[in-house]
C-alpha atoms as a PDB file:
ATOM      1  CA  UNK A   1       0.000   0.000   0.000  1.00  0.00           C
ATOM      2  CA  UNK A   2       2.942   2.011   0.882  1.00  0.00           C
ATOM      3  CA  UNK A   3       3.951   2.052  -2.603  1.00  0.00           C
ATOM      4  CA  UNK A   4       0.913   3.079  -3.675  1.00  0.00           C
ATOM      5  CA  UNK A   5       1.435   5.969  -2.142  1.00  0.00           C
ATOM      6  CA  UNK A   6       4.475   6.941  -3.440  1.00  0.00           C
ATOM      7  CA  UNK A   7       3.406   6.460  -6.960  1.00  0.00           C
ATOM      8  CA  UNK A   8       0.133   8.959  -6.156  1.00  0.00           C
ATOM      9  CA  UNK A   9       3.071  11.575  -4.700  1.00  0.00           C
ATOM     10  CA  UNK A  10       5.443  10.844  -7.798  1.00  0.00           C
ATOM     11  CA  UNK A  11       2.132  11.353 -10.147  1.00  0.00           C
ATOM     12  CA  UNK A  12       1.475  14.624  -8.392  1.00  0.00           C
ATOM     13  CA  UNK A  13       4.842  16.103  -8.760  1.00  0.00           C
ATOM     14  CA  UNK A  14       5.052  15.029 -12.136  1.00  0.00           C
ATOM     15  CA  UNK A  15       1.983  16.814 -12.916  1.00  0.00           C
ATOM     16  CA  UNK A  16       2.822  20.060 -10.314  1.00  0.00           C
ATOM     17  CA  UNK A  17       6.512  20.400 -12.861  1.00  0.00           C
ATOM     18  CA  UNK A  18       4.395  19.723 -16.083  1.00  0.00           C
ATOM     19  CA  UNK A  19       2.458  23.218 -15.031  1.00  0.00           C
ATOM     20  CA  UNK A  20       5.134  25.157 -13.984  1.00  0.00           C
ATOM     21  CA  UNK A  21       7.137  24.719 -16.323  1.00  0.00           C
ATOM     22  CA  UNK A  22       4.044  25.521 -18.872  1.00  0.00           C
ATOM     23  CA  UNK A  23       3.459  29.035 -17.037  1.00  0.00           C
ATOM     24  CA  UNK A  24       7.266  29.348 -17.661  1.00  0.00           C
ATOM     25  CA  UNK A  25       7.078  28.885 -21.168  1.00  0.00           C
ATOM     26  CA  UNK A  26       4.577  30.731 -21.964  1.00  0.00           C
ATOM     27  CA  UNK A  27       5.854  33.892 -19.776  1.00  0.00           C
ATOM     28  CA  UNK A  28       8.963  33.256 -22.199  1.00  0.00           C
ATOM     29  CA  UNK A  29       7.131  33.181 -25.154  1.00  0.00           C
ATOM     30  CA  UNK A  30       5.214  36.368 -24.121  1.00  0.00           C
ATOM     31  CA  UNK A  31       8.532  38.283 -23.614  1.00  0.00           C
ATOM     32  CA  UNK A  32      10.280  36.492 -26.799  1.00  0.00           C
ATOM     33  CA  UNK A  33       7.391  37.597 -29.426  1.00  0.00           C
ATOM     34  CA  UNK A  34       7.465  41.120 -27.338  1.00  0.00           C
ATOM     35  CA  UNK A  35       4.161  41.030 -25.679  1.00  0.00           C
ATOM     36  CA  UNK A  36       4.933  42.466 -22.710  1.00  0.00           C
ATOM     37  CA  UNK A  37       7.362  45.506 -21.476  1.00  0.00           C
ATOM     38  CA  UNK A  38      10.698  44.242 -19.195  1.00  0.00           C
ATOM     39  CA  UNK A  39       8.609  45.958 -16.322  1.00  0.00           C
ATOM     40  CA  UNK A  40       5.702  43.694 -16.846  1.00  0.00           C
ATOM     41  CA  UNK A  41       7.459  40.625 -17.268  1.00  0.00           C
ATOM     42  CA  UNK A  42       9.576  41.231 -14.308  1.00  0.00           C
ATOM     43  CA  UNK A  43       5.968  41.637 -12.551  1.00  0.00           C
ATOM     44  CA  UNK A  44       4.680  38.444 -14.364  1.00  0.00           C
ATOM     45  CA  UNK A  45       7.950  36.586 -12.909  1.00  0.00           C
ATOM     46  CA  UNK A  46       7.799  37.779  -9.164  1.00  0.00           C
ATOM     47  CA  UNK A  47       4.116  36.699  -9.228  1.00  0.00           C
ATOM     48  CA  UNK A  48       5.309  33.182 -10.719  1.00  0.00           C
ATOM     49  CA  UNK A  49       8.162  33.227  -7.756  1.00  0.00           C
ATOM     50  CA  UNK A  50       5.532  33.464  -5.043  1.00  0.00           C
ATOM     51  CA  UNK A  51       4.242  30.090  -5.447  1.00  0.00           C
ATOM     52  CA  UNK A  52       7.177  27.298  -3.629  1.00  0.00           C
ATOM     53  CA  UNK A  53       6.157  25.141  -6.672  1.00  0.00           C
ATOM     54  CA  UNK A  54       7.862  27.819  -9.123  1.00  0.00           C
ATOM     55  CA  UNK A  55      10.781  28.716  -6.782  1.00  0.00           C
ATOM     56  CA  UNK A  56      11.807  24.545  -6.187  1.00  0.00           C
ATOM     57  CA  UNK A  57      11.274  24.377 -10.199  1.00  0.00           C
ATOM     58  CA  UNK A  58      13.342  27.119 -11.329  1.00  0.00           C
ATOM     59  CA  UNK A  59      16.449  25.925  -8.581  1.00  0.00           C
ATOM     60  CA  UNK A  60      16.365  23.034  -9.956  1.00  0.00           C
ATOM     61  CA  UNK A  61      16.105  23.539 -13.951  1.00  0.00           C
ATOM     62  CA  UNK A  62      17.695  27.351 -14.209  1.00  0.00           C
ATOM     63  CA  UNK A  63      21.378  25.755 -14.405  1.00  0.00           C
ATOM     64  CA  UNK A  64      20.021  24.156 -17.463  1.00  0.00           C
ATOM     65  CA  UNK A  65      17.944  26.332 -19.117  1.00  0.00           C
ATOM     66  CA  UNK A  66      20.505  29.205 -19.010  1.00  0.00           C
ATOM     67  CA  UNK A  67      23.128  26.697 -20.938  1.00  0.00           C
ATOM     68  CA  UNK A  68      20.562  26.251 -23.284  1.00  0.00           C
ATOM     69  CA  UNK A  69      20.027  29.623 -24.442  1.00  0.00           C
ATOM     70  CA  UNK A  70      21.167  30.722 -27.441  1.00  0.00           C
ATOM     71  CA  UNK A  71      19.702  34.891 -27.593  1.00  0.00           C
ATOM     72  CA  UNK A  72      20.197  37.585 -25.885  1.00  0.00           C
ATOM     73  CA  UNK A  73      16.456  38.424 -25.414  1.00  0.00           C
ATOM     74  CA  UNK A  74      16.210  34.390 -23.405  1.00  0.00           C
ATOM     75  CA  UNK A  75      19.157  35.557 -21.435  1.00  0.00           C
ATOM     76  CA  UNK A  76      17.622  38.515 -20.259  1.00  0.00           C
ATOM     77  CA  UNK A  77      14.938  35.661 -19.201  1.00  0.00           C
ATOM     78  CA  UNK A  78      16.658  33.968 -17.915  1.00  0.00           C
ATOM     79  CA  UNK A  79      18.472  36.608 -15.642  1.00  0.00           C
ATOM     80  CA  UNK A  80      15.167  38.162 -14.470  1.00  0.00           C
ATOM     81  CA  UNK A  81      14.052  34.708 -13.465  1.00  0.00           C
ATOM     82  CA  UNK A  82      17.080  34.102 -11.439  1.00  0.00           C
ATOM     83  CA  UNK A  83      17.016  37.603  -9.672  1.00  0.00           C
ATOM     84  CA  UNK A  84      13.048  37.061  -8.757  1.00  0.00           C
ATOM     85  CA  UNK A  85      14.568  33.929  -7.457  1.00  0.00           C
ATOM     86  CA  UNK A  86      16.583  35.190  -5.409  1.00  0.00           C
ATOM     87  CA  UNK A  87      14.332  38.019  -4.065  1.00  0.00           C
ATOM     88  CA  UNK A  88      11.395  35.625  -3.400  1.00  0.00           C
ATOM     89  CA  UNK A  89      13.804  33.485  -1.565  1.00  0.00           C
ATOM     90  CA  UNK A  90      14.864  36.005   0.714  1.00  0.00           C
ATOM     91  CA  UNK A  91      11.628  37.173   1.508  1.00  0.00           C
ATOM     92  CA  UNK A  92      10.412  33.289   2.278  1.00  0.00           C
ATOM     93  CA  UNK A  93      13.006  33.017   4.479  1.00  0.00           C
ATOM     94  CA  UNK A  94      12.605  36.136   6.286  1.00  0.00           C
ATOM     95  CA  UNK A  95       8.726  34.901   6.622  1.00  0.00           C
ATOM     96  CA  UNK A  96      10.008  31.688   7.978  1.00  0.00           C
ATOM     97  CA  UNK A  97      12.124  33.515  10.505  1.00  0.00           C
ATOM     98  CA  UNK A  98       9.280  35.942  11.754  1.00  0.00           C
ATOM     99  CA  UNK A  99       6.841  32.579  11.877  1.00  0.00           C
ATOM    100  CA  UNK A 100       9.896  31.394  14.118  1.00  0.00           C
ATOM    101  CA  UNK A 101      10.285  34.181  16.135  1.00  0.00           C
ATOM    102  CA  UNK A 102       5.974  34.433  16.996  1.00  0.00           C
ATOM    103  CA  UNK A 103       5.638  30.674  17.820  1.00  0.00           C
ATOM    104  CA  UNK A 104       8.591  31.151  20.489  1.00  0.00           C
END
């Protein structure tokens, strides 16, 4: 039963990564075929860093991506991803050590 289990967890992750990296793509694409301003993408990307599910995603598959780009214009993706990253990981953390703090 046990493994059951496991392969329900495994199915949900699978699908959870499926979606994020869809909402990834397609804020890409948006910025790629010029559909949006830098300002608004970097808006579209903080909101996307917000969720855990984007944040574990992108640590894990940025590495990748960014040696996979070949323009300047997914670089500058790339880069704005990584710095929301980075922001939205500080500010987790700070949350976690406020949540810390109260429940002493």
């Amino acid at each position: 039963m046990g493994d059951l289990g496991q392969g329900r967890a495994d199915s949900e992750d699978t699908r959870r990564t499926i979606k994020v990296n869809r909402q990834v793509c397609l804020t890409q694409l948006t910025h790629t075929l010029n559909l949006v301003s830098l300002d608004e993408l970097r808006v579209r990307v903080r909101a996307l860093m917000e969720r855990p599910a984007v944040r574990k995603f992108w640590a894990e598959t940025g590495d990748f991506r960014s040696q996979e780009t070949q323009t300047t214009k997914s670089n500058v993706f790339i880069s704005i991803l990584d710095r929301e990253l980075a922001t939205a990981n500080r500010k987790a953390d700070a949350a976690d050590e406020v949540a810390v703090e109260v429940s002493s």
